[in-house]
N, C-alpha and C. Protein backbone atom coordinates (compact mmCIF):
# COMPACT_ATOMS: atom_id res chain seq x y z
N UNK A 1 91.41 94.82 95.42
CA UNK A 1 91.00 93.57 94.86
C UNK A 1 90.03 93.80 93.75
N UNK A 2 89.61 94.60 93.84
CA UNK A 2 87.95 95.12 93.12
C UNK A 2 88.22 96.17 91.97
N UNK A 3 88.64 95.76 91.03
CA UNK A 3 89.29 97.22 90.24
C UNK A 3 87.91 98.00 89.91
N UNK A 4 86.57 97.98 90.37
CA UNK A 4 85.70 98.89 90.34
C UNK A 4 85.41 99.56 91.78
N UNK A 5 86.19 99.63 92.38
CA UNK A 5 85.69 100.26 93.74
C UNK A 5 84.38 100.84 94.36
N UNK A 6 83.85 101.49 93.23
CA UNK A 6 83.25 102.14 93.74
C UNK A 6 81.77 101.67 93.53
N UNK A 7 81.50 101.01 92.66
CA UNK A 7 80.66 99.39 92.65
C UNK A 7 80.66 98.27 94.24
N UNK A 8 81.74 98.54 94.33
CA UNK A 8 81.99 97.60 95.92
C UNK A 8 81.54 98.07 96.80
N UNK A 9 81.81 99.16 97.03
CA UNK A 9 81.40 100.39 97.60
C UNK A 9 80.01 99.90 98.08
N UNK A 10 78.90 100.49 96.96
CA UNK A 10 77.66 100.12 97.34
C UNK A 10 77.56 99.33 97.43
N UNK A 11 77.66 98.10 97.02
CA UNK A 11 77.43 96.81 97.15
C UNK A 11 77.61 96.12 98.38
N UNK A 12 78.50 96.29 99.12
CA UNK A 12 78.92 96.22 100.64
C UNK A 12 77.92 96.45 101.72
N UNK A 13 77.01 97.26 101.15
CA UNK A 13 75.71 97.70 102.26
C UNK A 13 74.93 96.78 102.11
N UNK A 14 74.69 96.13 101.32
CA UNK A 14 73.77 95.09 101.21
C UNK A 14 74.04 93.43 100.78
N UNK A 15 75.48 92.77 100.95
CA UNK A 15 76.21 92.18 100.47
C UNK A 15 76.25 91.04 101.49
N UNK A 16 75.93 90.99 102.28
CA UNK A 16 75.98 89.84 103.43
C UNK A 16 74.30 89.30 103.28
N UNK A 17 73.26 90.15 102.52
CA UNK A 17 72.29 90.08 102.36
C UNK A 17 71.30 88.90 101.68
N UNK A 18 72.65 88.23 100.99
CA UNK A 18 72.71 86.73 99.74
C UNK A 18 72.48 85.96 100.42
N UNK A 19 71.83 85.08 100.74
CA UNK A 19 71.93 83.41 101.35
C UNK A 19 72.77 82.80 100.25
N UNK A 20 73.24 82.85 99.36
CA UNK A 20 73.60 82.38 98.41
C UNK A 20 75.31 82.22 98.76
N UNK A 21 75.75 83.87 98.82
CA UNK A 21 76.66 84.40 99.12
C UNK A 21 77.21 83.43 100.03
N UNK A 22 76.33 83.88 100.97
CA UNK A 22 76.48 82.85 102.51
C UNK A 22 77.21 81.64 102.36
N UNK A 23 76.27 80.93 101.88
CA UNK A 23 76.43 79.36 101.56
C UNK A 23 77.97 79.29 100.93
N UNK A 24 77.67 79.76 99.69
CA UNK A 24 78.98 80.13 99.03
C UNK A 24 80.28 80.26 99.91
N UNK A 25 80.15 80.67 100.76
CA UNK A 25 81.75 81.07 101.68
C UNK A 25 81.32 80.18 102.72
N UNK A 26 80.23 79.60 103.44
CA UNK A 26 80.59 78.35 104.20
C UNK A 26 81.10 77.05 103.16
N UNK A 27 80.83 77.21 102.06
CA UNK A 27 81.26 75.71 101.33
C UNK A 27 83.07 76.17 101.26
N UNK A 28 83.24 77.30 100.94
CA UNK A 28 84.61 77.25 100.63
C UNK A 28 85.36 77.22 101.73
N UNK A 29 85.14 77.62 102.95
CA UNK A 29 85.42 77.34 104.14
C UNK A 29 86.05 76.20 104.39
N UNK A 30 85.04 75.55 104.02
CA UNK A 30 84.94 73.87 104.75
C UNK A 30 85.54 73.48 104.00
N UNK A 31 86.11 73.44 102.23
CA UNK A 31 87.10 72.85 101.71
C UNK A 31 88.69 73.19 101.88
N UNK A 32 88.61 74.56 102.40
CA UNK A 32 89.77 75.18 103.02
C UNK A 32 89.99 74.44 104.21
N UNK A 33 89.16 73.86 104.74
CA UNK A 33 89.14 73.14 106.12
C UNK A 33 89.53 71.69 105.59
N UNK A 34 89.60 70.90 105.01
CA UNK A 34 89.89 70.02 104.11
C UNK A 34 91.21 69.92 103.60
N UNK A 35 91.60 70.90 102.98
CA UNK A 35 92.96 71.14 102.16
C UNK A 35 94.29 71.71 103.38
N UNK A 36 93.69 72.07 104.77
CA UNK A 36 95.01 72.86 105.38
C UNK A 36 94.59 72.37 106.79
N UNK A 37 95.39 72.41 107.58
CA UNK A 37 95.41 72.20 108.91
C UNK A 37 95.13 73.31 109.58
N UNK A 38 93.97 74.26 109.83
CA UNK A 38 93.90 75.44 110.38
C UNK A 38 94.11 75.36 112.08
N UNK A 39 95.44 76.35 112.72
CA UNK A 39 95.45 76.19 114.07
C UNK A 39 95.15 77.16 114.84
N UNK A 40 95.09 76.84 116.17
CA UNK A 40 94.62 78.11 116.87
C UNK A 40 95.78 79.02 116.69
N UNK A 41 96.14 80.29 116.74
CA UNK A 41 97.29 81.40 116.68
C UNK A 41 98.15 81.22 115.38
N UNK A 42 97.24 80.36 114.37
CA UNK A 42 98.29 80.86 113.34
C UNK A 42 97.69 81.71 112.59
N UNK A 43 99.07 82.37 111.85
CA UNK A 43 98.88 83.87 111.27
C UNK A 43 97.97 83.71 110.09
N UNK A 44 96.95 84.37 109.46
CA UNK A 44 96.13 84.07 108.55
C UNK A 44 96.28 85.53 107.56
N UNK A 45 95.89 85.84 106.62
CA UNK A 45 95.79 86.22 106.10
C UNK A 45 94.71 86.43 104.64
N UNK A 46 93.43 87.31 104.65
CA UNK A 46 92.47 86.62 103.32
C UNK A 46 92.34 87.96 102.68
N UNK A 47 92.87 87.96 101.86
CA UNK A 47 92.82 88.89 100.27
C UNK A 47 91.89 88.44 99.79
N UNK A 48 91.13 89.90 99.77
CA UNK A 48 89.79 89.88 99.30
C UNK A 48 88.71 89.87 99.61
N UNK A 49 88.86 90.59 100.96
CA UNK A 49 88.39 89.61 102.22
C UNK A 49 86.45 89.94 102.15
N UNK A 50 86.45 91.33 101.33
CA UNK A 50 85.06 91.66 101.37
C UNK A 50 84.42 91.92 102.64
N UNK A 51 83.51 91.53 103.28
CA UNK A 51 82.77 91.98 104.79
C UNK A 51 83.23 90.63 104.90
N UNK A 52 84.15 89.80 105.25
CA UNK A 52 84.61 88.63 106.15
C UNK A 52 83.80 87.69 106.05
N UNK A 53 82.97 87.47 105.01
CA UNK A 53 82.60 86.10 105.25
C UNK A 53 82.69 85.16 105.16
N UNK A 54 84.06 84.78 104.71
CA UNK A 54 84.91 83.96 104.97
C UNK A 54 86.23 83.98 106.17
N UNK A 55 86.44 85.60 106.28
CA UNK A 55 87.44 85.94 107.01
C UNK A 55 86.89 85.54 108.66
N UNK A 56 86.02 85.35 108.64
CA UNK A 56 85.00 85.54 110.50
C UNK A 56 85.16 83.87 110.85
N UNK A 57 84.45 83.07 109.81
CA UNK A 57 85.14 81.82 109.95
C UNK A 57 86.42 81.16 110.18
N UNK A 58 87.02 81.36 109.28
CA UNK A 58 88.57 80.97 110.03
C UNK A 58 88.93 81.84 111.46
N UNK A 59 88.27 83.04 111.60
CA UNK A 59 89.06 83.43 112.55
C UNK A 59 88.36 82.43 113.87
N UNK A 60 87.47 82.09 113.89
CA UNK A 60 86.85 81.41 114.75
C UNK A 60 87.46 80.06 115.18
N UNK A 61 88.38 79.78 114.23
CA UNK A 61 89.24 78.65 114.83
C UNK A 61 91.02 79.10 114.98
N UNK A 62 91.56 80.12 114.13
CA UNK A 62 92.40 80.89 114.98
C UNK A 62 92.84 81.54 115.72
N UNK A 63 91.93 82.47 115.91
CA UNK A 63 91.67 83.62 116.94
C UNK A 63 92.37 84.95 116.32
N UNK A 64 92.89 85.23 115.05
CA UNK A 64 93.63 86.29 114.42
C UNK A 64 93.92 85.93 113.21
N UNK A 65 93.09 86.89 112.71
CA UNK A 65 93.37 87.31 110.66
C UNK A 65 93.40 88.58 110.85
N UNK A 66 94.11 88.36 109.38
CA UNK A 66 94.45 90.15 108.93
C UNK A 66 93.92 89.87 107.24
N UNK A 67 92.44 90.90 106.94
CA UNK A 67 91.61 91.07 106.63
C UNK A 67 92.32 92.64 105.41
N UNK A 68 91.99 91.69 104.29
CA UNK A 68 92.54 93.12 103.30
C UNK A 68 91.67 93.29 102.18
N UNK A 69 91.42 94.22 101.68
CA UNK A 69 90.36 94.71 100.59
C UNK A 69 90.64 95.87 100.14
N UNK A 70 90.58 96.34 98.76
CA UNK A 70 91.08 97.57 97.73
C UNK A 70 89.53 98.42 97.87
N UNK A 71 88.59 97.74 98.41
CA UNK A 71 87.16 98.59 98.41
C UNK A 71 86.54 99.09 100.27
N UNK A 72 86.90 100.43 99.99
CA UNK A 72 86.88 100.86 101.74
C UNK A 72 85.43 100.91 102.25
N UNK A 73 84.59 100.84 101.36
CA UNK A 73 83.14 99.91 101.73
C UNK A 73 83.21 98.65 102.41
N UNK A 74 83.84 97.76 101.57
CA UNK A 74 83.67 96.04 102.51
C UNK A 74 84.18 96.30 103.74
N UNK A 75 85.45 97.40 103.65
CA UNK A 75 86.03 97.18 104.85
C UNK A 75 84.65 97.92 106.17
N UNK A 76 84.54 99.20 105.65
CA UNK A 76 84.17 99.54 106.59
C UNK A 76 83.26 98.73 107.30
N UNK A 77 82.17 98.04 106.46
CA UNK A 77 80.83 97.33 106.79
C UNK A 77 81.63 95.94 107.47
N UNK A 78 82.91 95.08 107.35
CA UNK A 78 83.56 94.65 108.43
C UNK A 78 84.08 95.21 109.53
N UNK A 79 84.04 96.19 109.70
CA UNK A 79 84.89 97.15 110.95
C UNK A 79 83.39 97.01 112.01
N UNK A 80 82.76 97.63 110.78
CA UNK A 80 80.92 97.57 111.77
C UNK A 80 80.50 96.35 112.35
N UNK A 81 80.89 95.06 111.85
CA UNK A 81 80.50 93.75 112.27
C UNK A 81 81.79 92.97 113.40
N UNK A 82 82.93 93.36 113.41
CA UNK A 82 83.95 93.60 114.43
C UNK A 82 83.15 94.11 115.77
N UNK A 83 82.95 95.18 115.44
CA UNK A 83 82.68 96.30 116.66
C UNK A 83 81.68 95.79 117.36
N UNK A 84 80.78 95.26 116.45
CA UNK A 84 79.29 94.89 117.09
C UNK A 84 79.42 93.52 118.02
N UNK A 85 80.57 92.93 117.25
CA UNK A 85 80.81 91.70 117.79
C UNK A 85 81.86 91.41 119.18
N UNK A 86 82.51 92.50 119.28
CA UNK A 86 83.67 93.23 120.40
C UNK A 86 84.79 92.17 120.17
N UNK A 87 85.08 91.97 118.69
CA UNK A 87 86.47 91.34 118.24
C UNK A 87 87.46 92.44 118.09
N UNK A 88 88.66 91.72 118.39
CA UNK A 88 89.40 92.90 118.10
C UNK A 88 90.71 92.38 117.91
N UNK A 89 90.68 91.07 117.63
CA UNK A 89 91.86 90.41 117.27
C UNK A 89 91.81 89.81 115.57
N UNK A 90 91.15 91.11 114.98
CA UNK A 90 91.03 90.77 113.18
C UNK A 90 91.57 92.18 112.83
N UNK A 91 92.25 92.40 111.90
CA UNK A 91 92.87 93.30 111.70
C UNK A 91 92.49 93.46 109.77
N UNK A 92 91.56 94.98 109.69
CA UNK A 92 90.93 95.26 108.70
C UNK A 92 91.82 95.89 107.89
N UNK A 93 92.33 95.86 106.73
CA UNK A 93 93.39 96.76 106.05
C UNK A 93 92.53 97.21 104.51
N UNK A 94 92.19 98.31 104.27
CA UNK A 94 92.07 98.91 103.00
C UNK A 94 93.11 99.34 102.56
N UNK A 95 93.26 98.34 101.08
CA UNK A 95 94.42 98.12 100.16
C UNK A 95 94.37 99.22 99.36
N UNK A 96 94.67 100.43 99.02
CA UNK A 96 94.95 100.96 97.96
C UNK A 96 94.80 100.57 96.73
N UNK A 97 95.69 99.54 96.16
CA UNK A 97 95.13 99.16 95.05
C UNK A 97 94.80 97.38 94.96
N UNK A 98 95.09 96.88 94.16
CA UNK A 98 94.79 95.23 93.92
C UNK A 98 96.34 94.18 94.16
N UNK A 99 97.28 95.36 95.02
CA UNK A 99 98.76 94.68 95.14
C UNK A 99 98.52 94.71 96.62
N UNK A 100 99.61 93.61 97.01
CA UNK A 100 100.27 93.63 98.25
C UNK A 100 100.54 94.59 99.05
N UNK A 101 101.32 95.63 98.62
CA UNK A 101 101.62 96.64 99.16
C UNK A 101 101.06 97.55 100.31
N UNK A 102 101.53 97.27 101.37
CA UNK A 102 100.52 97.71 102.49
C UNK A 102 100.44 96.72 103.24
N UNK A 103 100.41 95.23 103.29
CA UNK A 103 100.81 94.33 103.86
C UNK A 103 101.37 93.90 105.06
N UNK A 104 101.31 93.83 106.46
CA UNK A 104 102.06 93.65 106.95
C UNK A 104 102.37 91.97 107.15
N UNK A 105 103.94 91.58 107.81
CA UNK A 105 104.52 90.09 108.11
C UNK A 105 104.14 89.46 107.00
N UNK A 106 104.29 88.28 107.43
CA UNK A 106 104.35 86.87 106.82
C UNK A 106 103.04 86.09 107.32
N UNK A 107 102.47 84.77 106.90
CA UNK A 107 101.86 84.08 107.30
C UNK A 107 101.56 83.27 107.23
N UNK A 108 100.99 82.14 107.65
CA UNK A 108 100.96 80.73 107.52
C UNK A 108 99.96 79.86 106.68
N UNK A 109 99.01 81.28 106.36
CA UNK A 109 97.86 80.66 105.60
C UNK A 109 97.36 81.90 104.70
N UNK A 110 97.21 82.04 103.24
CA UNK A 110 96.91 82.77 103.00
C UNK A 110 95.61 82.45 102.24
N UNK A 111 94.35 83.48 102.08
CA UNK A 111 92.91 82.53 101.43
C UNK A 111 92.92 83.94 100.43
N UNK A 112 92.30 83.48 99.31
CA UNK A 112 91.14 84.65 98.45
C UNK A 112 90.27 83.85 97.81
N UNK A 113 88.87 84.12 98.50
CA UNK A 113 87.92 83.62 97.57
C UNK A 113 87.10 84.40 96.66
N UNK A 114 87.37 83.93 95.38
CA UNK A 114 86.16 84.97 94.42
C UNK A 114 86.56 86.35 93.79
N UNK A 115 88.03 86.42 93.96
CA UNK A 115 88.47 87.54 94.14
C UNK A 115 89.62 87.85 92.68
N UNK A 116 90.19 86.68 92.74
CA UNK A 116 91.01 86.75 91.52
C UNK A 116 90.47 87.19 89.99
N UNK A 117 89.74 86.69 89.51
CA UNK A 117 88.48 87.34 88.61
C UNK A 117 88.67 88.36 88.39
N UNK A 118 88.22 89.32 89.41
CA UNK A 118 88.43 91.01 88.91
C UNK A 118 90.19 91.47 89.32
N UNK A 119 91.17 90.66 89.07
CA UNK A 119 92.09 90.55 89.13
C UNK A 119 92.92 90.52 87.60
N UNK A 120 94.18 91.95 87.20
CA UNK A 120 94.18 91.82 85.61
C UNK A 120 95.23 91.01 86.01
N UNK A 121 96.28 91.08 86.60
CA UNK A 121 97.90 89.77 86.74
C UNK A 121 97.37 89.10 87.46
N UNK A 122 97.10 87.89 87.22
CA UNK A 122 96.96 87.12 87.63
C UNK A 122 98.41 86.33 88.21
N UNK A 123 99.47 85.98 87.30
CA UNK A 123 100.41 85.37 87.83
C UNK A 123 100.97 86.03 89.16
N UNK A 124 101.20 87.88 88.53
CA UNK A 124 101.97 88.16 89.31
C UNK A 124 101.58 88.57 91.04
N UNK A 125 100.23 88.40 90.75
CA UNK A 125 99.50 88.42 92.19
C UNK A 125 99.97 86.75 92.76
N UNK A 126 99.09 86.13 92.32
CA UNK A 126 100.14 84.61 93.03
C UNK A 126 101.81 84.59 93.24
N UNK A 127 102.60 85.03 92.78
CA UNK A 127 104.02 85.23 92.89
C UNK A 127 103.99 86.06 94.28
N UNK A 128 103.49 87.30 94.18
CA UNK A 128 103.43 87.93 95.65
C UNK A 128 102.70 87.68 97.23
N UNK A 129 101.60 87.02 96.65
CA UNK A 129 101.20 86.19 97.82
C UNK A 129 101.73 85.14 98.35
N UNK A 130 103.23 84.49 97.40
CA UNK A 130 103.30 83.16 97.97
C UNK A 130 104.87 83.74 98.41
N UNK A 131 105.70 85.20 98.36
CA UNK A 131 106.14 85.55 98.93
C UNK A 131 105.86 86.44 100.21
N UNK A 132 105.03 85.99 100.40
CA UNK A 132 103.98 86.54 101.65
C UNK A 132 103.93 85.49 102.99
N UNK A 133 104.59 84.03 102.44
CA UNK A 133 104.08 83.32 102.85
C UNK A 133 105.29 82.86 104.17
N UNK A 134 105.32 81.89 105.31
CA UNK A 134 106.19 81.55 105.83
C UNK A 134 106.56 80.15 105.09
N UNK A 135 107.49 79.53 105.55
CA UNK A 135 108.04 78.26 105.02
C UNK A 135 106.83 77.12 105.51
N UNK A 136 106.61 76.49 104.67
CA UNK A 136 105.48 75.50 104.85
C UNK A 136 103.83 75.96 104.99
N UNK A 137 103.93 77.05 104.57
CA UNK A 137 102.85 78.30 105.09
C UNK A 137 101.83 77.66 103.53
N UNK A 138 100.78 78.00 103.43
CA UNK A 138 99.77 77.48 102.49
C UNK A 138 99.33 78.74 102.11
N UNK A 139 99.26 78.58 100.49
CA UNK A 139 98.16 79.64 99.88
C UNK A 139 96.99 78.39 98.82
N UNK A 140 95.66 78.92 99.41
CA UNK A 140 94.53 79.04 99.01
C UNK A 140 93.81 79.77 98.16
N UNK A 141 93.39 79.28 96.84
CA UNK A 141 92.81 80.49 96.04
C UNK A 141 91.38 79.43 95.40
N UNK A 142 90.34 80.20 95.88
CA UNK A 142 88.57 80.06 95.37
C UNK A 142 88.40 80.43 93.99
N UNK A 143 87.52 80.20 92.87
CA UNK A 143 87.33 80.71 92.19
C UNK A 143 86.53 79.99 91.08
N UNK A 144 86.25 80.46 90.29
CA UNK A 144 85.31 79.73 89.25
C UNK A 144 85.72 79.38 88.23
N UNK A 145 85.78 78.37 87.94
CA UNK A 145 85.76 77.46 86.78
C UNK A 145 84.98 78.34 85.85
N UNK A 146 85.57 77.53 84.18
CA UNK A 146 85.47 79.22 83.26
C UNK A 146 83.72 79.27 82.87
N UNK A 147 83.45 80.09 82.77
CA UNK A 147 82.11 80.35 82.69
C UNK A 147 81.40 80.99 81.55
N UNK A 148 82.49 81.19 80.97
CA UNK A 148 81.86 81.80 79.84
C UNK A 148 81.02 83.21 79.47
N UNK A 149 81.90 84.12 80.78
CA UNK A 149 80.93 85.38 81.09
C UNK A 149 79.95 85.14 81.74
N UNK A 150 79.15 84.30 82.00
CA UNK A 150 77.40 84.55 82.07
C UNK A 150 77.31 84.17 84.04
N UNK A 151 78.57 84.34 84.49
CA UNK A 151 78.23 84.27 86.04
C UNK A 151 78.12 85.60 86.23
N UNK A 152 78.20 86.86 86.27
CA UNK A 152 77.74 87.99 86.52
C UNK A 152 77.19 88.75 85.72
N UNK A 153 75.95 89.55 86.08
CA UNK A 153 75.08 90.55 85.29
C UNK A 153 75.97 90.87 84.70
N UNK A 154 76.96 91.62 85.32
CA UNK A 154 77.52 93.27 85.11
C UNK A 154 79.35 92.81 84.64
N UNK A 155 80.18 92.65 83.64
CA UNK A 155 81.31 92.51 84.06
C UNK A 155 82.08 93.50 83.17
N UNK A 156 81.69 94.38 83.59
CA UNK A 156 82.85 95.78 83.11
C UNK A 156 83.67 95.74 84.47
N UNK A 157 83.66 94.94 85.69
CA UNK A 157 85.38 94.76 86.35
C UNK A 157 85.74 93.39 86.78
N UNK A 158 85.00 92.41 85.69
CA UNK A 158 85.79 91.45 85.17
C UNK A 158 86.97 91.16 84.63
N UNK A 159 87.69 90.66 85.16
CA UNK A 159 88.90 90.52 83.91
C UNK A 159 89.06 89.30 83.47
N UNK A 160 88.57 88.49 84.27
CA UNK A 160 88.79 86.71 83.63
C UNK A 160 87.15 86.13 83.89
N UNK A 161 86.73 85.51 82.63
CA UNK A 161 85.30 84.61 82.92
C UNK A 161 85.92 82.99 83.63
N UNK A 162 86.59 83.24 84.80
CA UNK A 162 86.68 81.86 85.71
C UNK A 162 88.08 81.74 85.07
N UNK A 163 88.57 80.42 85.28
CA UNK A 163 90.13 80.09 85.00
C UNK A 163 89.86 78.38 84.74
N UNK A 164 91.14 77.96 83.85
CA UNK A 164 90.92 76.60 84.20
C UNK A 164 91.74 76.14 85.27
N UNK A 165 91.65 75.24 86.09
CA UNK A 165 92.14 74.54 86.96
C UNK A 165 93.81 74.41 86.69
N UNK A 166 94.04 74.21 85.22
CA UNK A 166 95.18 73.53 84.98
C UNK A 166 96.08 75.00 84.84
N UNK A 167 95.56 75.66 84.18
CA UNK A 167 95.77 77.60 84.16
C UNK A 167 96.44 77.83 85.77
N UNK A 168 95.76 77.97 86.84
CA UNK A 168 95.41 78.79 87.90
C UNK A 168 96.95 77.00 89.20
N UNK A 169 96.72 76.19 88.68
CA UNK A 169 97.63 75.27 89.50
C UNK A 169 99.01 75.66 88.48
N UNK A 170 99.39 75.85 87.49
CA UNK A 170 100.54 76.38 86.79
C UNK A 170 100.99 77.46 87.27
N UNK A 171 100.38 78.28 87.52
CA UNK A 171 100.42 79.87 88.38
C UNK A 171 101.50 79.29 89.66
N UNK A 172 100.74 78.28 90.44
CA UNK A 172 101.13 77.95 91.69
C UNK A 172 102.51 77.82 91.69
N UNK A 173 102.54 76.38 90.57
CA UNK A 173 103.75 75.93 90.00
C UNK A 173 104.69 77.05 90.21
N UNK A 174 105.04 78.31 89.56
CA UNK A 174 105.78 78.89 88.96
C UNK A 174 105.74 79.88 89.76
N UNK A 175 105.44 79.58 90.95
CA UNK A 175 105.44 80.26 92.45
C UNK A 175 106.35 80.06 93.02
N UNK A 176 106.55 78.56 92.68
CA UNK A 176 107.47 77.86 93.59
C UNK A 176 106.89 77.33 94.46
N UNK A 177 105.60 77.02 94.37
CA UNK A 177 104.96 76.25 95.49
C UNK A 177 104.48 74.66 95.08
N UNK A 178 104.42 74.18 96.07
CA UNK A 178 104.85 72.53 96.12
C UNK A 178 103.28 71.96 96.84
N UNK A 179 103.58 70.34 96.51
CA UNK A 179 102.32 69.99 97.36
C UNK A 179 100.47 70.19 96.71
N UNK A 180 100.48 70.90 95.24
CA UNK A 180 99.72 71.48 94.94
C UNK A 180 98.17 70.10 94.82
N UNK A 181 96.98 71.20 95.16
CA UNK A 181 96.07 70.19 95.03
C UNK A 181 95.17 71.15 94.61
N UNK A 182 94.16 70.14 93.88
CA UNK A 182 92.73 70.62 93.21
C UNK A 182 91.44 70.19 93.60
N UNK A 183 90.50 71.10 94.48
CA UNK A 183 89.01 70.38 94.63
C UNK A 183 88.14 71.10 94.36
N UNK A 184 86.89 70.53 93.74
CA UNK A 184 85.29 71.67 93.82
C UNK A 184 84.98 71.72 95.38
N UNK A 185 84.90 73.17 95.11
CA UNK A 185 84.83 73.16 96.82
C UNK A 185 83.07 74.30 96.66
N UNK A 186 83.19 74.23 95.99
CA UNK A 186 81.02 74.92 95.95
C UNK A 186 80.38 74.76 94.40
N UNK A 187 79.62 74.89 94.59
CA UNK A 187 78.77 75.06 93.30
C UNK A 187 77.50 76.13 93.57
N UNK A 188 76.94 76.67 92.41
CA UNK A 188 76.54 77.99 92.69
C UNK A 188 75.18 77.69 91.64
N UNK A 189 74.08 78.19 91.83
CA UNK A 189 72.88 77.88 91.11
C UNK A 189 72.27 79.33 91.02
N UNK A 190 72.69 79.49 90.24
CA UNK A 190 71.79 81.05 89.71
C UNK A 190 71.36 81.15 88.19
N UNK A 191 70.49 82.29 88.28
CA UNK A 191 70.27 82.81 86.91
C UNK A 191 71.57 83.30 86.56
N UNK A 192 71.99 82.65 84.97
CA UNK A 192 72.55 83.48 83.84
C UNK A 192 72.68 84.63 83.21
N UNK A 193 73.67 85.20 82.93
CA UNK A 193 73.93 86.94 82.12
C UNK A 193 72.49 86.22 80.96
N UNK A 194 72.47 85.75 80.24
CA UNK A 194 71.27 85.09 79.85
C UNK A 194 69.65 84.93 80.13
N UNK A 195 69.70 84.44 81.55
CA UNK A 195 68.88 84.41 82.17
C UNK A 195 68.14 83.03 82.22
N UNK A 196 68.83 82.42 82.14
CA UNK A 196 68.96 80.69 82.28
C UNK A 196 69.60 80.46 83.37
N UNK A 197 68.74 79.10 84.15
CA UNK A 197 69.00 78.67 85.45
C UNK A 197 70.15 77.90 85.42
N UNK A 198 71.51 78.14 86.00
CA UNK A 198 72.60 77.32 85.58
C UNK A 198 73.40 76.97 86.82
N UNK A 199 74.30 76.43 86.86
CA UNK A 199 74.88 76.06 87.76
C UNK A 199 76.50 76.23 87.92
N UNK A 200 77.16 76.93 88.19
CA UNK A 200 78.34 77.14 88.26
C UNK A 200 79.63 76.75 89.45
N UNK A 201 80.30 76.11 89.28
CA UNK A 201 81.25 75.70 89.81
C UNK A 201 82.23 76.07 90.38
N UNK A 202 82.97 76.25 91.61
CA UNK A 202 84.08 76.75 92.27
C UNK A 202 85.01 76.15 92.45
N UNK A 203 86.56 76.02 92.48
CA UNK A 203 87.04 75.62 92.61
C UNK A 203 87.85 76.22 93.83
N UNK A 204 88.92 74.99 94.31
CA UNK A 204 89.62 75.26 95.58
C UNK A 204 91.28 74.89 94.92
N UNK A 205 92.28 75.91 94.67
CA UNK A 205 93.76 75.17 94.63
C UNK A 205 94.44 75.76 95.57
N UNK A 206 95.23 74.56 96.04
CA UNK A 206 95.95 75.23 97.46
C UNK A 206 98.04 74.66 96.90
N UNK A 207 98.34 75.14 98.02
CA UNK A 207 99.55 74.91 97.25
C UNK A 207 100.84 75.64 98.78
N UNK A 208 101.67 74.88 98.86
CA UNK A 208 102.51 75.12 100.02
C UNK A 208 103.69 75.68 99.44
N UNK A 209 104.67 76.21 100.40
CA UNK A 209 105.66 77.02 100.37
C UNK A 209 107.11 75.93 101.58
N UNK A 210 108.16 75.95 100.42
CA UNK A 210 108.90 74.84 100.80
C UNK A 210 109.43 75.50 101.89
């Protein structure tokens, strides 16, 4: 997911560490909770998953995700918060690279929050996730509204400053996915690449599989 790996890497040790962060993935949560019918035993799936902090939530009302990340840092530092927790019905996968591949089944819900960004295909990652999907199965994608660069210090593994809404639901479109909807599902208050107090916006598009 992370085409800097090794940036993730470290970052992972201290990455649950944000209240910000935090907040950030309970808001998107709860609009994911909004946009899909989450059930107990259905199959989940969250690309991108980072140390689960979004992935721990849903699992708490399914009882089973399968948890994928290209940076074997997030994973590990989720394996550590598994263990500690004596779950064992989340299933951690370090992705090789920023594709599918490696994947196992199908599923009924697929999430990435925050993740597409350091993502260079954009389409063709949505095309493969929504063949990932079961029939009527939902994909979910988080992300920021365009920003103009200045949401991260650092973006040498940037590839997109945010997306527009109308950009990122066309994607869906041309998925073949149906049903499509658009919400702000967080907003984010930090200092600027600048260093101006600003406020940045997330978005939620979800989109079903006929």
């Amino acid at each position: 997911m992370h085409a800097n790996k090794r940036s993730f890497d470290l970052a992972a040790l201290t990455w649950d560490e944000n209240p910000r962060r935090i907040k950030l993935n309970r808001d998107i949560f709860s609009a994911i909770d909004q946009a899909v019918h989450i059930k107990p035993g259905m199959p989940v799936l969250d690309f991108g998953c980072g140390t689960g902090l979004l992935s721990l939530q849903i699992h708490e009302r399914t009882g089973c995700v399968t948890c994928a990340d290209s940076s074997a840092g997030m994973i590990e530092v989720l394996e550590s918060k598994l263990k500690a927790a004596g779950i064992v019905s989340v299933r951690a996968i370090h992705l090789e690279s920023d594709d599918t591949d490696g994947l196992p089944g199908k599923y009924d819900l697929i999430t990435s929050a925050m993740t597409f960004h350091h993502i260079r295909h954009v389409q063709s990652l949505v095309q493969k996730l929504a063949g990932r999907l079961n029939p009527g199965g939902t994909l979910c994608v988080a992300d920021l509204d365009p920003d103009g660069g200045e949401f991260h210090e650092d973006n040498s593994d940037v590839h997109h400053h945010g997306f527009t809404r109308e950009d990122m639901m066309q994607h869906f479109s041309d998925a073949g996915l149906i049903n499509l909807k658009s919400a702000t599902a967080a907003s984010v208050e930090k200092r600027s690449r600048s260093g101006e107090l600003k406020t940045f916006t997330v978005f939620l598009i979800s989109g079903e599989k006929s």
